[in-house]
PDB file of N, CA and C in Angstrom:
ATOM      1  N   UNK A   1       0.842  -1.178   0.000  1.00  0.00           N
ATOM      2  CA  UNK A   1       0.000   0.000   0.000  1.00  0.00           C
ATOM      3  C   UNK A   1       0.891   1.247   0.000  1.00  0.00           C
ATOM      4  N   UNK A   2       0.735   2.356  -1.268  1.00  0.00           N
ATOM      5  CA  UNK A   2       1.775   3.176  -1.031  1.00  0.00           C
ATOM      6  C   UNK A   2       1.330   4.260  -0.612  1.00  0.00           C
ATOM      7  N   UNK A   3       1.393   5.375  -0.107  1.00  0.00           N
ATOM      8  CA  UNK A   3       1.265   6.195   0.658  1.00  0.00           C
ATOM      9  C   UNK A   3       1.281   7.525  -0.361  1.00  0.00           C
ATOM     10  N   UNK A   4      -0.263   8.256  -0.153  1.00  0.00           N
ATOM     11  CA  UNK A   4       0.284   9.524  -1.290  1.00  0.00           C
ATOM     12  C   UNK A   4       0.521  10.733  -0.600  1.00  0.00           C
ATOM     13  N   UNK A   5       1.485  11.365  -1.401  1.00  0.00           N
ATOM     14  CA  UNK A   5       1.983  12.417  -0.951  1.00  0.00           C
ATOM     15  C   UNK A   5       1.071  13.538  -0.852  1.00  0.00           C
ATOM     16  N   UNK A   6       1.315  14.293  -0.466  1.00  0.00           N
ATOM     17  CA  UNK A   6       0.218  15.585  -0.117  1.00  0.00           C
ATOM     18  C   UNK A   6       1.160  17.012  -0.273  1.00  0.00           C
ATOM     19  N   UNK A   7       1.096  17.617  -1.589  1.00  0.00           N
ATOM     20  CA  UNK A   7       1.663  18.782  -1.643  1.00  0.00           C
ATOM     21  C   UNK A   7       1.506  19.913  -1.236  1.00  0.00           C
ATOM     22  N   UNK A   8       2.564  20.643  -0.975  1.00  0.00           N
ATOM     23  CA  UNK A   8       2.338  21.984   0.613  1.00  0.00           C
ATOM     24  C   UNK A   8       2.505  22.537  -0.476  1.00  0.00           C
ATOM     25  N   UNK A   9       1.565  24.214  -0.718  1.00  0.00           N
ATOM     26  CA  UNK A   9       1.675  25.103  -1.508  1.00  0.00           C
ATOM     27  C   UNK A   9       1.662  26.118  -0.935  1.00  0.00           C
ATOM     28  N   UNK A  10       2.331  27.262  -1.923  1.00  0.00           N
ATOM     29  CA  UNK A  10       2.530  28.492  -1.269  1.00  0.00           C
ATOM     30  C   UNK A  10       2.071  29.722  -2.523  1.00  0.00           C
ATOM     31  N   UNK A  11       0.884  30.022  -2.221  1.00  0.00           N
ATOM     32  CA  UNK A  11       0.460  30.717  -3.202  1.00  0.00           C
ATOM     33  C   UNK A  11       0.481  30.146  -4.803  1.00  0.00           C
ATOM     34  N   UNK A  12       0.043  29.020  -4.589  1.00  0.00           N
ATOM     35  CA  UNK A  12       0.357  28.762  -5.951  1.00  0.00           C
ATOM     36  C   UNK A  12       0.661  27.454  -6.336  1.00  0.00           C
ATOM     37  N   UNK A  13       1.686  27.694  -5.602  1.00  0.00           N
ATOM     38  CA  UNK A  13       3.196  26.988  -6.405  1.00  0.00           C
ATOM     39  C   UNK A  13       3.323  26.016  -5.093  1.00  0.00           C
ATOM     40  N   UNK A  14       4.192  24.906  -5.795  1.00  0.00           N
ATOM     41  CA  UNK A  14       4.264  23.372  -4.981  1.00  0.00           C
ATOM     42  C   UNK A  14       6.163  23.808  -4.188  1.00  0.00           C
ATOM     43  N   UNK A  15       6.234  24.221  -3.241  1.00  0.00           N
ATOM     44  CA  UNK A  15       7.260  24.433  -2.316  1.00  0.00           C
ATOM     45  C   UNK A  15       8.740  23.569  -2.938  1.00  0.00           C
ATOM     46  N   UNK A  16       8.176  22.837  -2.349  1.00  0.00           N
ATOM     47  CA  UNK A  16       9.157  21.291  -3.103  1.00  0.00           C
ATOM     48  C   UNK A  16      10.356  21.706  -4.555  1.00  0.00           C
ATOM     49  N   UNK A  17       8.891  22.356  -5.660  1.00  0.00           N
ATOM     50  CA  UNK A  17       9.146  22.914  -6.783  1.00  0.00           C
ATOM     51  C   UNK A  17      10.428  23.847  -6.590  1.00  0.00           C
ATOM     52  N   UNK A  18      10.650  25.046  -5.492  1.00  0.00           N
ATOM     53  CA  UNK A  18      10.705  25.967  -5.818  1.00  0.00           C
ATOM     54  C   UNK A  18      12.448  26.252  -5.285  1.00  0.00           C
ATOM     55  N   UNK A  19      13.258  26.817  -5.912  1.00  0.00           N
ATOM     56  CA  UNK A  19      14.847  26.540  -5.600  1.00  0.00           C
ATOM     57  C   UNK A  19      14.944  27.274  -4.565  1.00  0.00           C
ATOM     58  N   UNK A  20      16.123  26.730  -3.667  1.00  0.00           N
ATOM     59  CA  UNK A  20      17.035  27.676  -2.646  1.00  0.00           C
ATOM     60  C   UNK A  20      15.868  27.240  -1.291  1.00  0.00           C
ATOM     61  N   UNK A  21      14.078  27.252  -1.849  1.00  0.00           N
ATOM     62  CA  UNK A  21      13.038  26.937  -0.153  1.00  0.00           C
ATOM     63  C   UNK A  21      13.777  26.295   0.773  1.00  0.00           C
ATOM     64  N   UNK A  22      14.110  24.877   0.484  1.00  0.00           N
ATOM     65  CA  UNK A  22      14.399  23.959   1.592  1.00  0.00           C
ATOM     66  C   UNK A  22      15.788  24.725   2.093  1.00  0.00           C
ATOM     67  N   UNK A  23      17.104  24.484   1.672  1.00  0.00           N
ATOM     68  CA  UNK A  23      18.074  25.192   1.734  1.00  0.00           C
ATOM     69  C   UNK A  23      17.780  26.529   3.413  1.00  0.00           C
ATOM     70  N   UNK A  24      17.112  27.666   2.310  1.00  0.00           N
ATOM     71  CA  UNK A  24      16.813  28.386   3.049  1.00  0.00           C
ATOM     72  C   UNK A  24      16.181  28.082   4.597  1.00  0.00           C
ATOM     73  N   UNK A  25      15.222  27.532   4.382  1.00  0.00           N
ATOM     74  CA  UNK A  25      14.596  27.076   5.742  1.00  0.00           C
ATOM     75  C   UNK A  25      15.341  26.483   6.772  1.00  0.00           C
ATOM     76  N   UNK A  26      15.818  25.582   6.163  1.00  0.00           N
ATOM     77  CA  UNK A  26      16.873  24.537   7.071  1.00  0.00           C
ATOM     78  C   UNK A  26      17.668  25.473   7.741  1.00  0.00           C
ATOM     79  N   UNK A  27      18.905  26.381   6.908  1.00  0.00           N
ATOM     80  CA  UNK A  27      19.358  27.388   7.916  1.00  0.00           C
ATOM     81  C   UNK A  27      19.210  28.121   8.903  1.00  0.00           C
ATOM     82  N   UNK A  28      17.672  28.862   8.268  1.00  0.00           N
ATOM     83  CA  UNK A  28      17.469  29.856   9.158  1.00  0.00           C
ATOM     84  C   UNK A  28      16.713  29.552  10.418  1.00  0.00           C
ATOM     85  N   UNK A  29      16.212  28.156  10.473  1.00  0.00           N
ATOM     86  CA  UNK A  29      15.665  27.425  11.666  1.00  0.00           C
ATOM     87  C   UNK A  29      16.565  27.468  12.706  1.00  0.00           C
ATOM     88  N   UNK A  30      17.520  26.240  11.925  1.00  0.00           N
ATOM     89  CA  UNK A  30      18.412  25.913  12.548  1.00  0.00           C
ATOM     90  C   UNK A  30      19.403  27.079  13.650  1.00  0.00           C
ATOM     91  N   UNK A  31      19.643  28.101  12.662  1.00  0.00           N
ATOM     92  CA  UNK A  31      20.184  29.160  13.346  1.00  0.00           C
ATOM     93  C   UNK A  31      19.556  29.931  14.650  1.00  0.00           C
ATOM     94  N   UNK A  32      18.555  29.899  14.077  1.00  0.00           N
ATOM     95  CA  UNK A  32      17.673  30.983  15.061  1.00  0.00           C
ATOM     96  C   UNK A  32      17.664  29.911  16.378  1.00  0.00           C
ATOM     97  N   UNK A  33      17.387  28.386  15.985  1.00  0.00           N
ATOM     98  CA  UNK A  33      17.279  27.617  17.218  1.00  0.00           C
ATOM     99  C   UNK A  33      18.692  27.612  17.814  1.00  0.00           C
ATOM    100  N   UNK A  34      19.529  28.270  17.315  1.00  0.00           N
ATOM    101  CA  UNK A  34      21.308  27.594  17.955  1.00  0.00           C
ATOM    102  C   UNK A  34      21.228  28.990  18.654  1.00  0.00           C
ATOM    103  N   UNK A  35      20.613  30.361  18.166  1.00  0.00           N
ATOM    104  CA  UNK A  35      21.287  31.774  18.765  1.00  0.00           C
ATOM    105  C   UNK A  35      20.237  31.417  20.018  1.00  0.00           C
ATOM    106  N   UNK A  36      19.282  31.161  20.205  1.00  0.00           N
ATOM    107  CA  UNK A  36      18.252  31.313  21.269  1.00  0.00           C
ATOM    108  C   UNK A  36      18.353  30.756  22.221  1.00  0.00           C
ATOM    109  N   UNK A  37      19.388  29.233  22.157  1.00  0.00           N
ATOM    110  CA  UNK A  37      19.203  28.491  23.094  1.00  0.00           C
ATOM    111  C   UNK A  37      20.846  28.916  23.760  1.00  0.00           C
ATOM    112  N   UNK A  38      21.479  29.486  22.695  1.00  0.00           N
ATOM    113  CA  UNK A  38      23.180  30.480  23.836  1.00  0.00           C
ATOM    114  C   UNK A  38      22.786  31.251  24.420  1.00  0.00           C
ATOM    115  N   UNK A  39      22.033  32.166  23.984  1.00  0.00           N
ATOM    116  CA  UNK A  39      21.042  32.947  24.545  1.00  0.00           C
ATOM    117  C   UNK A  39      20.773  32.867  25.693  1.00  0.00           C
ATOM    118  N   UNK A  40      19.910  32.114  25.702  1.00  0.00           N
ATOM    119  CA  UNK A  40      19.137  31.867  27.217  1.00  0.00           C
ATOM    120  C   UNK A  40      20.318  31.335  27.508  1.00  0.00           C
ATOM    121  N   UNK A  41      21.441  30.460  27.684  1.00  0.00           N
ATOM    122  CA  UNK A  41      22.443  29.870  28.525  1.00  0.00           C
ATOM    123  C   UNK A  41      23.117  30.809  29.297  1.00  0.00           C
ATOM    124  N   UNK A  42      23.572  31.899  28.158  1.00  0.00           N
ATOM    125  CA  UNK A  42      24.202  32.904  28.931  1.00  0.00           C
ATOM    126  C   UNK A  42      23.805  34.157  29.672  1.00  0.00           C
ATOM    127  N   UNK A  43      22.033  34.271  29.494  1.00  0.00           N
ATOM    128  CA  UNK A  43      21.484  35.491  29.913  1.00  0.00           C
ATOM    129  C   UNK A  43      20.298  34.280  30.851  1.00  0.00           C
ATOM    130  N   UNK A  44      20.000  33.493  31.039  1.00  0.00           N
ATOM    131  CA  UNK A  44      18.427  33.065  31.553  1.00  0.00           C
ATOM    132  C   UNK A  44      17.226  33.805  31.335  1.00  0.00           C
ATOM    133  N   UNK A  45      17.537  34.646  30.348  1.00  0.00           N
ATOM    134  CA  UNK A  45      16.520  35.315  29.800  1.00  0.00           C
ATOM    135  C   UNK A  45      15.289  34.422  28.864  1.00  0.00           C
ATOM    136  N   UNK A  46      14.034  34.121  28.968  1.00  0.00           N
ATOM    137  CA  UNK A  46      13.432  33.681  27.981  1.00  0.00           C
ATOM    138  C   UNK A  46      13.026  34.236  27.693  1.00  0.00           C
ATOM    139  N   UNK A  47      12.405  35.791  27.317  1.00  0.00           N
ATOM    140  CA  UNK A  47      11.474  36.278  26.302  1.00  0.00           C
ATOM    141  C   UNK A  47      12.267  37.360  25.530  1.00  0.00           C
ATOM    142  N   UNK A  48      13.680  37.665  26.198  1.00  0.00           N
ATOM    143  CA  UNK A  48      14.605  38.049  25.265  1.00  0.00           C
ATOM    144  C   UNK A  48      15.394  37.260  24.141  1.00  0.00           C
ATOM    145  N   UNK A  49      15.700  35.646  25.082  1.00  0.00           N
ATOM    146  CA  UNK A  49      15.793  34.559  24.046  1.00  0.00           C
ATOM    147  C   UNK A  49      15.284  34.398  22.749  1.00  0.00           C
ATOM    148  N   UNK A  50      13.745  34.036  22.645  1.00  0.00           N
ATOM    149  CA  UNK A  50      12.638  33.976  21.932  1.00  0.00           C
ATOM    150  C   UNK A  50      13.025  35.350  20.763  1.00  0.00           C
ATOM    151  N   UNK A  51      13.135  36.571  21.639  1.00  0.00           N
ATOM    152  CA  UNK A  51      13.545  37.705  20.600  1.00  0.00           C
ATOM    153  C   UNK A  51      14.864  37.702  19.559  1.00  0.00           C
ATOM    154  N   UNK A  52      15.671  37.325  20.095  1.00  0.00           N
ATOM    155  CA  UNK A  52      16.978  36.918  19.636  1.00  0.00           C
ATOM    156  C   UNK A  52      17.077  35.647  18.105  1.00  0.00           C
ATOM    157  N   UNK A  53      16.031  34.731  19.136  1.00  0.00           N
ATOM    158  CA  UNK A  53      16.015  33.414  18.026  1.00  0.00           C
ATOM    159  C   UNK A  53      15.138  34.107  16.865  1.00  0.00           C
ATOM    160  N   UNK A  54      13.701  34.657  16.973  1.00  0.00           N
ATOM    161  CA  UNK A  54      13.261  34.903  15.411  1.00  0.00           C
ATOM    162  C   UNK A  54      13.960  35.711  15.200  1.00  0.00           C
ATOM    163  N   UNK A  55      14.848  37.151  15.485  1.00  0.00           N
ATOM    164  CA  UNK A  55      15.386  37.883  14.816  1.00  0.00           C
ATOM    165  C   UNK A  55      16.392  37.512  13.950  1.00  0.00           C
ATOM    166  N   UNK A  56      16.910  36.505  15.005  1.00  0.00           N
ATOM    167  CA  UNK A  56      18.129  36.040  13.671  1.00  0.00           C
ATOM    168  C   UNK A  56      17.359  34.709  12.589  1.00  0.00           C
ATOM    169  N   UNK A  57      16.344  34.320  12.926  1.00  0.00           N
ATOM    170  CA  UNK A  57      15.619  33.493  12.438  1.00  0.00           C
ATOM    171  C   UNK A  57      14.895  34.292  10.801  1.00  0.00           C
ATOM    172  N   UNK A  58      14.622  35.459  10.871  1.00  0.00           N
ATOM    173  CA  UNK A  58      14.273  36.432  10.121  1.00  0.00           C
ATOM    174  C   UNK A  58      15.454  37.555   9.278  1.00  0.00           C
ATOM    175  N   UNK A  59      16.374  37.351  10.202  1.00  0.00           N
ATOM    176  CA  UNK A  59      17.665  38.171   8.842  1.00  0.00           C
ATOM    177  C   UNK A  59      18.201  36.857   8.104  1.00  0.00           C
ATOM    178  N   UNK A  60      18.426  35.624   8.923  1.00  0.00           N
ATOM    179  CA  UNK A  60      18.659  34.727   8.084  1.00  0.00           C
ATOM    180  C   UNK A  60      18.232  34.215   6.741  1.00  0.00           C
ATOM    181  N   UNK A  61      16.511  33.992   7.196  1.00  0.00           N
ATOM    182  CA  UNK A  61      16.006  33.848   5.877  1.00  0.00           C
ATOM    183  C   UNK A  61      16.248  34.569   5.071  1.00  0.00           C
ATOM    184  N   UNK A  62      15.980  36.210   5.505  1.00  0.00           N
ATOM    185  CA  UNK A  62      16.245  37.135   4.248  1.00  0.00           C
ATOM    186  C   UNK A  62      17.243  37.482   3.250  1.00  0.00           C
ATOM    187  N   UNK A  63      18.593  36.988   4.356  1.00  0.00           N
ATOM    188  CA  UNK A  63      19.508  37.055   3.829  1.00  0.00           C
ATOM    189  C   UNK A  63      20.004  35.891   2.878  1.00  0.00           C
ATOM    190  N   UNK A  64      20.094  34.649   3.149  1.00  0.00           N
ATOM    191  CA  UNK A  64      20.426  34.095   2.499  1.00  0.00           C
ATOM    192  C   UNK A  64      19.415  33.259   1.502  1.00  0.00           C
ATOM    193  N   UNK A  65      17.946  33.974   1.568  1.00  0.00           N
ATOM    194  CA  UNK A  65      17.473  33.489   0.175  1.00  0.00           C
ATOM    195  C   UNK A  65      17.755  34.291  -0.561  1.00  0.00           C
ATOM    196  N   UNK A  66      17.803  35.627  -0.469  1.00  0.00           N
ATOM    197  CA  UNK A  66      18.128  36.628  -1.523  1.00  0.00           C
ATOM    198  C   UNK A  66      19.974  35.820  -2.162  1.00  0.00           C
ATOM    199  N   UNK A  67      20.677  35.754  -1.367  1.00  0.00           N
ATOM    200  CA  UNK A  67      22.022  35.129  -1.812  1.00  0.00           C
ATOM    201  C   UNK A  67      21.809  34.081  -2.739  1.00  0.00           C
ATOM    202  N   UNK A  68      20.693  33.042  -2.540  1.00  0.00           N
ATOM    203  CA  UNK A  68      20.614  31.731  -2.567  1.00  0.00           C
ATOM    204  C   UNK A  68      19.782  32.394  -3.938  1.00  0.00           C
ATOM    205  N   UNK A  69      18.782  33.116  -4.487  1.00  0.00           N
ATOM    206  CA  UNK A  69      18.266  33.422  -5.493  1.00  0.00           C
ATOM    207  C   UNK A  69      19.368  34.236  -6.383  1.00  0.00           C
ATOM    208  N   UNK A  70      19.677  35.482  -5.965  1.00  0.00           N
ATOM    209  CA  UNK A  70      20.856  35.747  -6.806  1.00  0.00           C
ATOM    210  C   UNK A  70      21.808  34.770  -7.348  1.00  0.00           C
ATOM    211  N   UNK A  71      22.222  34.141  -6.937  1.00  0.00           N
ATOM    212  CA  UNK A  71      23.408  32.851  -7.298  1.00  0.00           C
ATOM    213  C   UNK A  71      22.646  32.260  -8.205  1.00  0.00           C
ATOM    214  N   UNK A  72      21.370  31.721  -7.679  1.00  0.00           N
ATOM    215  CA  UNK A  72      20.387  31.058  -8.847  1.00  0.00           C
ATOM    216  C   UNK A  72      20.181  31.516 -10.664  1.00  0.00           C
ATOM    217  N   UNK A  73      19.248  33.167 -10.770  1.00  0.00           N
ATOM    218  CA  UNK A  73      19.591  33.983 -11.729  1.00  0.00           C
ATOM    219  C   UNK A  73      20.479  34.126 -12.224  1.00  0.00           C
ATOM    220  N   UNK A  74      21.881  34.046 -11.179  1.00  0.00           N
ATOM    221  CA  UNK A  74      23.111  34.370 -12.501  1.00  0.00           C
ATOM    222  C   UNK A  74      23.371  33.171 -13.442  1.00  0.00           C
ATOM    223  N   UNK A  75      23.076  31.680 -12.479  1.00  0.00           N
ATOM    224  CA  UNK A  75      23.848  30.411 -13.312  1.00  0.00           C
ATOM    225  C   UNK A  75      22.151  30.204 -14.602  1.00  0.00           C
ATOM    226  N   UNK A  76      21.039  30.515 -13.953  1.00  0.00           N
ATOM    227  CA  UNK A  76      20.804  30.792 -14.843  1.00  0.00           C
ATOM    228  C   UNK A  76      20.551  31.562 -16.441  1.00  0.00           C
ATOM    229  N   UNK A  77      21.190  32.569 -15.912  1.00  0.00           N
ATOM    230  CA  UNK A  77      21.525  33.824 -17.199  1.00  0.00           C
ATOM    231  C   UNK A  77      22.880  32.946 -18.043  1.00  0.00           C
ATOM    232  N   UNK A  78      23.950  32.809 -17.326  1.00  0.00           N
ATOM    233  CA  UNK A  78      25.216  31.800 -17.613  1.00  0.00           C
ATOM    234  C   UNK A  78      24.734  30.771 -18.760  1.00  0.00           C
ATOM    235  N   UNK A  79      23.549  29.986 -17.986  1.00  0.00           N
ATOM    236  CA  UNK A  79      23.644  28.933 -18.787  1.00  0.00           C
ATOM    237  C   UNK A  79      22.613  29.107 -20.000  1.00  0.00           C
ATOM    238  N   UNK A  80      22.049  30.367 -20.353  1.00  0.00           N
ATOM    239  CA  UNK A  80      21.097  30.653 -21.394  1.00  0.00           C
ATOM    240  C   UNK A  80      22.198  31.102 -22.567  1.00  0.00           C
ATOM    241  N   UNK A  81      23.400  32.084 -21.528  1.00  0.00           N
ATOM    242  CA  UNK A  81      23.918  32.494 -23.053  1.00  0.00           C
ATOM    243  C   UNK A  81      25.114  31.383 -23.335  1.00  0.00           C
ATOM    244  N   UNK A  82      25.474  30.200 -22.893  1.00  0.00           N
ATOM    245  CA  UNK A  82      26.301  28.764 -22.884  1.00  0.00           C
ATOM    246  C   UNK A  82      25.566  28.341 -24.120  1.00  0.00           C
ATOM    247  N   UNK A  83      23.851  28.149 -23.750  1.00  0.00           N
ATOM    248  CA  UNK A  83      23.109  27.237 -24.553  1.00  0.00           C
ATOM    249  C   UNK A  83      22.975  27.986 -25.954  1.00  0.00           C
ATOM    250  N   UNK A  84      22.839  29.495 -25.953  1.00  0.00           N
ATOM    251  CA  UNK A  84      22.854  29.905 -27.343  1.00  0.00           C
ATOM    252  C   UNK A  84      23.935  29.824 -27.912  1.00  0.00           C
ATOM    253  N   UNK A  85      25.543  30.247 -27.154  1.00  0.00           N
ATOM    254  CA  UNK A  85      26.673  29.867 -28.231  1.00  0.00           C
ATOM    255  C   UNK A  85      27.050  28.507 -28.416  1.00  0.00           C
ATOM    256  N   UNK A  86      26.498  27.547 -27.623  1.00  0.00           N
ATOM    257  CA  UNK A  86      26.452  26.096 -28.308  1.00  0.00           C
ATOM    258  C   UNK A  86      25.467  26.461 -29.265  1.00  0.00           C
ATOM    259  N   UNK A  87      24.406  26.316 -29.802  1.00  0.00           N
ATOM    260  CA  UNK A  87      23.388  26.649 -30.928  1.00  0.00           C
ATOM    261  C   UNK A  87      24.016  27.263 -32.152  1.00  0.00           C
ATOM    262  N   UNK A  88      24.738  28.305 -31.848  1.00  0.00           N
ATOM    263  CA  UNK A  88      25.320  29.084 -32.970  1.00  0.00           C
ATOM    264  C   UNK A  88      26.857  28.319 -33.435  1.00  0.00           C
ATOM    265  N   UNK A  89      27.604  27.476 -32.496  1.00  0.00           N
ATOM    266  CA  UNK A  89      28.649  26.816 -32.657  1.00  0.00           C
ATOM    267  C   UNK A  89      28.166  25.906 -33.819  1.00  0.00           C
ATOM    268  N   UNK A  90      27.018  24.931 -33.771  1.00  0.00           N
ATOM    269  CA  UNK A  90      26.382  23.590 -34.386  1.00  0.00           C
ATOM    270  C   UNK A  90      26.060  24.179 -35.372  1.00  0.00           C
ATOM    271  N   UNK A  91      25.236  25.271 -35.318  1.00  0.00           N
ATOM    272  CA  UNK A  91      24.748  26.081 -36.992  1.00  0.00           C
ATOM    273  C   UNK A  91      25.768  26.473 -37.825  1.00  0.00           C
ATOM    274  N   UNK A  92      26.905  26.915 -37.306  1.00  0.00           N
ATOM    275  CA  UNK A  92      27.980  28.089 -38.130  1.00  0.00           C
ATOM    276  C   UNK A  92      29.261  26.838 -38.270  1.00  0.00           C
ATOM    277  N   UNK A  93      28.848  25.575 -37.614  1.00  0.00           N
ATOM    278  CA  UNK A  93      29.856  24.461 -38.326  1.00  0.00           C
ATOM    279  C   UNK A  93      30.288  24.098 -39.408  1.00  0.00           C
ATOM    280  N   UNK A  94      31.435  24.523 -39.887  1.00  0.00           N
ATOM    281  CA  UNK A  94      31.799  24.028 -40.881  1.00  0.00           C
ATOM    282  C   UNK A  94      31.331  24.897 -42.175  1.00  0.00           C
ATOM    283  N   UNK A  95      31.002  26.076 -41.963  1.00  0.00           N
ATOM    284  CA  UNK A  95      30.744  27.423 -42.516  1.00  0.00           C
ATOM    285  C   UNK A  95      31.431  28.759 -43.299  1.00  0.00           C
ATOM    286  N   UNK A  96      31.431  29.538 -43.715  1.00  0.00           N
ATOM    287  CA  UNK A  96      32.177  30.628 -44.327  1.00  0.00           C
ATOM    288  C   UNK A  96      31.977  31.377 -42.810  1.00  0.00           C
ATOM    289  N   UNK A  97      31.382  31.287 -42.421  1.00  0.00           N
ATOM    290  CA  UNK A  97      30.641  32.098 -41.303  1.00  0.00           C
ATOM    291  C   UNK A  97      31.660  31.903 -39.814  1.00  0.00           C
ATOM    292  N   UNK A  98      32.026  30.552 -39.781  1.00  0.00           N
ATOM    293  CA  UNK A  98      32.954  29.938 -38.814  1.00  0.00           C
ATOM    294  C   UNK A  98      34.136  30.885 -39.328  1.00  0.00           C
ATOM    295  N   UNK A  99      34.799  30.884 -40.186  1.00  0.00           N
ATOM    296  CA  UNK A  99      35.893  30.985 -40.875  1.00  0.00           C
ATOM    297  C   UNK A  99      36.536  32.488 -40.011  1.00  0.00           C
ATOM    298  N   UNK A 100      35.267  33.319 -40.853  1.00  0.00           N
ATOM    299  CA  UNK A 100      34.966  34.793 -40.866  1.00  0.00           C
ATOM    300  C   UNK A 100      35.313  35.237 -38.666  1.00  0.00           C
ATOM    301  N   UNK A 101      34.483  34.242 -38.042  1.00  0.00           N
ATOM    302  CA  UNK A 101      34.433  34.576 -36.241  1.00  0.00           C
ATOM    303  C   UNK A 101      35.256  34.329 -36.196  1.00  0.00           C
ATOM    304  N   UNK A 102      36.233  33.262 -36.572  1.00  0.00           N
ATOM    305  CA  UNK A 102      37.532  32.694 -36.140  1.00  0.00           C
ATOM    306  C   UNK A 102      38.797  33.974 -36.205  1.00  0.00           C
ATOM    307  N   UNK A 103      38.505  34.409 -37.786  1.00  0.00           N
ATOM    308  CA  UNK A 103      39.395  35.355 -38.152  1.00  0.00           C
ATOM    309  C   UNK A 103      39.253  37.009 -36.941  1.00  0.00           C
ATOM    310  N   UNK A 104      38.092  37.230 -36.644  1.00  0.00           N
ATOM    311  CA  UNK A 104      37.888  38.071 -35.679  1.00  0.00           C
ATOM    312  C   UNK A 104      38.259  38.301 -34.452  1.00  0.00           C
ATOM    313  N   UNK A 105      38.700  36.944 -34.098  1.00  0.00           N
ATOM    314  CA  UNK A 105      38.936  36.745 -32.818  1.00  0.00           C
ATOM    315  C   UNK A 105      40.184  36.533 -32.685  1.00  0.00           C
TER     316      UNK A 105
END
C-alpha cells in the first residue's frame, strides 16, 4: 500500500518545486534555534531569548534566500547564453561564417 503524498503550496506553487526553499529554511531554523538556546544559557533570559532566536531566524532567511536566489539567476543567465553559443557553434559548423568569427577573434 503506497502512501500519497500531499503537496504543501505556497500561493500557488508546490514548495518542493521551488529553488534555494528547503536550503533556506533549514538554515534559518536551525540558526535561530542555535542563537536562542546560547542565549538563554548565557542570559536566563526567555522572552529576550525567543527575541533573539526569530530575529536572527528572520535576517537569516532574508539574507540568504536573496544570496541563494541571486546565485540562482546568474547560473541561470550563464547557462542561457552557454546554450545559445552552443546553438550558434552547431549552426555556423563548418561554414564561411565559422571561418569569418575565427578570423575576428
Amino acid at each position: 500500500m503506497e502512501e500519497e503524498k500531499k503537496d504543501v503550496k505556497l500561493m500557488g506553487r508546490n514548495v518542493s518545486q521551488m529553488p534555494c526553499f528547503r536550503e533556506t529554511f533549514l538554515y534559518s531554523i536551525s540558526s535561530g534555534l542555535a542563537t536562542g538556546f546560547l542565549h538563554f544559557m548565557m542570559t536566563s533570559r526567555i522572552q529576550r531569548s525567543m527575541h533573539v532566536a526569530i530575529g536572527t531566524y528572520g535576517c537569516v532567511t532574508l539574507g540568504y534566500w536573496t544570496y541563494c536566489r541571486y546565485n540562482y539567476s546568474l547560473q541561470k543567465f550563464n547557462m542561457g547564453q552557454l546554450q545559445e553559443a552552443m546553438q550558434k557553434q552547431a549552426l555556423y559548423e563548418g561554414t564561411e561564417m565559422e571561418k569569418q568569427l575565427k578570423k575576428e577573434i
